[in-house]
Protein backbone atom coordinates (compact mmCIF):
# COMPACT_ATOMS: atom_id res chain seq x y z
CA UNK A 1 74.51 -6.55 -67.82
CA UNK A 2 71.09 -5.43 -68.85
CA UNK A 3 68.86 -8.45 -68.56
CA UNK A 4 69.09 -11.31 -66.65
CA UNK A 5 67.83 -14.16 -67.51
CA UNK A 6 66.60 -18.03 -66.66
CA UNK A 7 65.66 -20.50 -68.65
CA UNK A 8 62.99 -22.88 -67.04
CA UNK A 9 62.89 -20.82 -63.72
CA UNK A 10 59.13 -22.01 -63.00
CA UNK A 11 57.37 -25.86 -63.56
CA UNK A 12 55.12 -26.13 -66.38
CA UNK A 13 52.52 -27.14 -63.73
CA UNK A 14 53.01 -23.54 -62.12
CA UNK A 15 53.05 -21.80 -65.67
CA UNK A 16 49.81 -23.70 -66.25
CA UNK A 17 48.47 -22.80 -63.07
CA UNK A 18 49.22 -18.96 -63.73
CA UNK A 19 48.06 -19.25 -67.24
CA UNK A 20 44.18 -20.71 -66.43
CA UNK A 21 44.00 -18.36 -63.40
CA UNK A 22 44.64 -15.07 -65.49
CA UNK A 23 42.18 -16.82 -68.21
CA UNK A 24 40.10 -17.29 -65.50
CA UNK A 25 40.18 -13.89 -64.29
CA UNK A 26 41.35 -11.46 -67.26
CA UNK A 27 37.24 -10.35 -68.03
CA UNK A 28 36.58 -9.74 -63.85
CA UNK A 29 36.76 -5.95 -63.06
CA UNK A 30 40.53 -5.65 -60.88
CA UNK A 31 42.09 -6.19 -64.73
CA UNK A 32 42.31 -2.97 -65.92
CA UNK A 33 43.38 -1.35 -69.37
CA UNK A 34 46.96 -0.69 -69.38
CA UNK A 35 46.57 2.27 -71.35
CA UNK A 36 50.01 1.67 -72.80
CA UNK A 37 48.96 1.93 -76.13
CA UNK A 38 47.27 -1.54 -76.57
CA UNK A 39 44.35 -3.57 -75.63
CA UNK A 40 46.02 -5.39 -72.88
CA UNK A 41 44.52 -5.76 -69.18
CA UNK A 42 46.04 -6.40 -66.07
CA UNK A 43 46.33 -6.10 -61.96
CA UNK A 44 48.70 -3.19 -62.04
CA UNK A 45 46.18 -0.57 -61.47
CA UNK A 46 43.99 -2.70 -58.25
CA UNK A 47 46.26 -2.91 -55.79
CA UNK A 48 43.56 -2.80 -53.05
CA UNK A 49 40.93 -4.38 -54.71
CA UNK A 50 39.42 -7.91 -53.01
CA UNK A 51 40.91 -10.46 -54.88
CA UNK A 52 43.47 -12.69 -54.39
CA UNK A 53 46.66 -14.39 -56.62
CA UNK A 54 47.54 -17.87 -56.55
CA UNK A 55 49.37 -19.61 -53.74
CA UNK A 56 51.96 -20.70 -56.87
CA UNK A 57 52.80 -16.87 -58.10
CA UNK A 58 53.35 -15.93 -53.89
CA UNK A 59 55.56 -18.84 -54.08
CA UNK A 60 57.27 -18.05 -57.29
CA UNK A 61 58.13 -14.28 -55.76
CA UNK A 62 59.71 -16.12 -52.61
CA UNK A 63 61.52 -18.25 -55.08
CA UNK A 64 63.11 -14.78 -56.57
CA UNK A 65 63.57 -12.97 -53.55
CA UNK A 66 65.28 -16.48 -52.11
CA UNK A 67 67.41 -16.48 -55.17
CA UNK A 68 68.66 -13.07 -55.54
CA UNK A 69 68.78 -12.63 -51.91
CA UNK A 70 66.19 -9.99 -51.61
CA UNK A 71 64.95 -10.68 -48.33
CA UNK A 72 65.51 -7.11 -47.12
CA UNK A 73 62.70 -6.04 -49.56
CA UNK A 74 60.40 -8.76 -48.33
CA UNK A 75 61.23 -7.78 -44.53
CA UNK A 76 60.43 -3.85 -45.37
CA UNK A 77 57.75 -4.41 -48.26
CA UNK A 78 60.17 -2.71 -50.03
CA UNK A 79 58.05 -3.14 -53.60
CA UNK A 80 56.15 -1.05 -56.28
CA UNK A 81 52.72 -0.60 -55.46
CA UNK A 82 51.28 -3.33 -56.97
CA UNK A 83 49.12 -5.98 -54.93
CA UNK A 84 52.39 -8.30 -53.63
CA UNK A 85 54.41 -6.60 -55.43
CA UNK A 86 52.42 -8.30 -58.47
CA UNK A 87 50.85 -7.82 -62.01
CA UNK A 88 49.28 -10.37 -63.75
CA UNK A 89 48.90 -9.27 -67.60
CA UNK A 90 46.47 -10.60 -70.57
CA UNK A 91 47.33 -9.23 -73.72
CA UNK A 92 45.64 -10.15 -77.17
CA UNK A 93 46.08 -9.85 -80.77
CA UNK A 94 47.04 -6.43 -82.16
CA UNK A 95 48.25 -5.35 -78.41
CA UNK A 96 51.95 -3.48 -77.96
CA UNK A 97 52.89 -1.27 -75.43
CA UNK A 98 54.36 2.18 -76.32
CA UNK A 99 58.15 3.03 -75.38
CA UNK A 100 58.74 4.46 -72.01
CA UNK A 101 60.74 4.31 -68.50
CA UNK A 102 58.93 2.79 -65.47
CA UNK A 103 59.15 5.93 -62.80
CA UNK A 104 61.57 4.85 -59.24
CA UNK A 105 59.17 4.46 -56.41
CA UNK A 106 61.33 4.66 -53.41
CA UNK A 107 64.21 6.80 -53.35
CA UNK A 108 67.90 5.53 -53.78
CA UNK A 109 66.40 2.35 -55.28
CA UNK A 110 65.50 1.23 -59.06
CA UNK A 111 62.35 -0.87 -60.47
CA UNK A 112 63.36 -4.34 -60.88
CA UNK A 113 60.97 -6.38 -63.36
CA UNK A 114 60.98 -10.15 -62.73
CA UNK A 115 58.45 -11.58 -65.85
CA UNK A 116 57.69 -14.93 -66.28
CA UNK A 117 56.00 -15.64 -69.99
CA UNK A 118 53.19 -18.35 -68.86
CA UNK A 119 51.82 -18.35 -72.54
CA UNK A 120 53.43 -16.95 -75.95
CA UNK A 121 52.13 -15.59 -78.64
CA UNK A 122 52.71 -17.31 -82.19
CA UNK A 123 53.85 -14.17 -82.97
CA UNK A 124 54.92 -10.65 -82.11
CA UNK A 125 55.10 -9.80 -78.54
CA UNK A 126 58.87 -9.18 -78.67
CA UNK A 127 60.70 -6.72 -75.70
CA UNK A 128 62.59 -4.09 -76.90
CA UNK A 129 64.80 -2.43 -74.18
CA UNK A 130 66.95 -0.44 -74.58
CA UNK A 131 67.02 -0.79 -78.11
CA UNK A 132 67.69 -4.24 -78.24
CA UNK A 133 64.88 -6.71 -79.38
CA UNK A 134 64.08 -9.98 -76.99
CA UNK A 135 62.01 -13.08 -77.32
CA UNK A 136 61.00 -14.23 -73.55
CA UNK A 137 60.63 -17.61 -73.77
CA UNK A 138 57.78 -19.16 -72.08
CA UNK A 139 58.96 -20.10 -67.61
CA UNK A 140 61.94 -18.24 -68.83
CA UNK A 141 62.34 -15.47 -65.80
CA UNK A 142 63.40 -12.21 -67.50
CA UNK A 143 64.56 -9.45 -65.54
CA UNK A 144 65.55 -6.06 -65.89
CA UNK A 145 65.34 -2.56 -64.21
CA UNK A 146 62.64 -0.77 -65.99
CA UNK A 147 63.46 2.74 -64.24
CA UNK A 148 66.63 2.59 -65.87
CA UNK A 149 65.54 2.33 -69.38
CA UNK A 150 63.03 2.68 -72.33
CA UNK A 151 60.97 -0.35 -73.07
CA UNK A 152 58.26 -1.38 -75.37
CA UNK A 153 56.63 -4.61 -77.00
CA UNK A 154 56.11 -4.78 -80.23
CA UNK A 155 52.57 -5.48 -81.63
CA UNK A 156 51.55 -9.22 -80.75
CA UNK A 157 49.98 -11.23 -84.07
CA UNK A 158 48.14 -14.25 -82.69
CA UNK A 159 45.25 -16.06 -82.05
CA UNK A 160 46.71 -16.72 -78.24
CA UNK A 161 46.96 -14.20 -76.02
CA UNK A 162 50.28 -13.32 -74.40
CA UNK A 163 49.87 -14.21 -70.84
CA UNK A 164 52.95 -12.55 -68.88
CA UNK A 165 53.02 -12.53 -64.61
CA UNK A 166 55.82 -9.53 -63.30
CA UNK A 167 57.13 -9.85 -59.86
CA UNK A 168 58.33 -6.28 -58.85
CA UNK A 169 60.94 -5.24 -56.58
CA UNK A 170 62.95 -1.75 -56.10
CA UNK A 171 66.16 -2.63 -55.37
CA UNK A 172 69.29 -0.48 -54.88
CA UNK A 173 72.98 -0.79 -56.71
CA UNK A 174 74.41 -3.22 -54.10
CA UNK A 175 71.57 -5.40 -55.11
CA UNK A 176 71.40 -5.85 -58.42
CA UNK A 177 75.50 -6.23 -58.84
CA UNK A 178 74.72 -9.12 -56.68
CA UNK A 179 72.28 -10.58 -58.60
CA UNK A 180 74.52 -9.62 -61.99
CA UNK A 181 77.50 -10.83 -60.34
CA UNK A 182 75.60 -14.30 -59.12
CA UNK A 183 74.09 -15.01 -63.20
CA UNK A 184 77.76 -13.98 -64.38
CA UNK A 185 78.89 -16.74 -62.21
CA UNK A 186 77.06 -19.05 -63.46
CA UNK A 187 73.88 -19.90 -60.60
């Protein structure tokens, strides 16, 4: 399996909660440009800088490293180098993001992508991975390994922004068959 995902994986409170903080936050200087080819800004490039996420996205990670039994990364701080492990992103109208493969940070492990959707676009905004076109539905958690593949998003067309939160992880083969074997089972 490519993706894996869950419908309704965080509250609406939490999503709401995620959604006014990057709001909050997206104009303060630790959101950068991505430089992806859009207009969109995010955490991914301040990983040291003095500012802090909420308690709710912290919480949200332990809810994904609980449920794909990823402890051994959060023993290790076995992570990108993001701050937590965590990017929060604000993209507006007209953004995309060109095609391309996240790189592996650790050896003998991929990038896993955990995103959580905490606002939509009306329209556009769509992941394409691997050459297959997904809408990520808003609390849906979407996950895939972005060193093992090209991705993009396609141009977003709205007046709302597309707020999106990505828990990272590097995990190894024994660890994602177990969280692909776990959805395939039905959680």
């Amino acid at each position: 399996m490519d993706v894996v995902r869950i419908e309704n994986f965080i509250s609406k409170e939490d999503s709401k909660i995620l959604s006014n903080w990057t709001l909050d936050n997206h104009n303060k200087p630790f959101f950068k440009y991505a430089n992806m080819g859009g207009n969109r800004k995010t955490t991914r490039f301040s990983p040291n800088e003095n500012f802090s996420y909420p308690q709710e996205a912290l919480d949200i990670r332990k809810k994904i490293i609980n449920e794909f039994n990823l402890q051994e990364n959060e023993k290790n701080n076995i992570y990108p180098p993001f701050k937590n492990g965590i990017v929060a992103s604000f993209a507006p109208n007209n953004d995309e993001c060109f095609s391309h493969t996240d790189p592996i940070w650790i050896k003998n492990y991929e990038t896993l992508h955990c995103n959580i959707i905490t606002q939509a676009p009306e329209q556009g905004g769509e992941l394409v991975f691997n050459g297959k076109k997904y809408i990520m539905k808003e609390n849906e958690l979407f996950c895939y390994r972005v060193s093992k593949g090209n991705h993009e998003v396609l141009k977003i067309k709205s007046k709302k922004p597309r707020l999106m939160w990505v828990f990272g992880f590097c995990v190894n083969e024994k660890q994602w068959n177990y969280i692909n074997d776990k959805i395939n089972k039905g959680i």
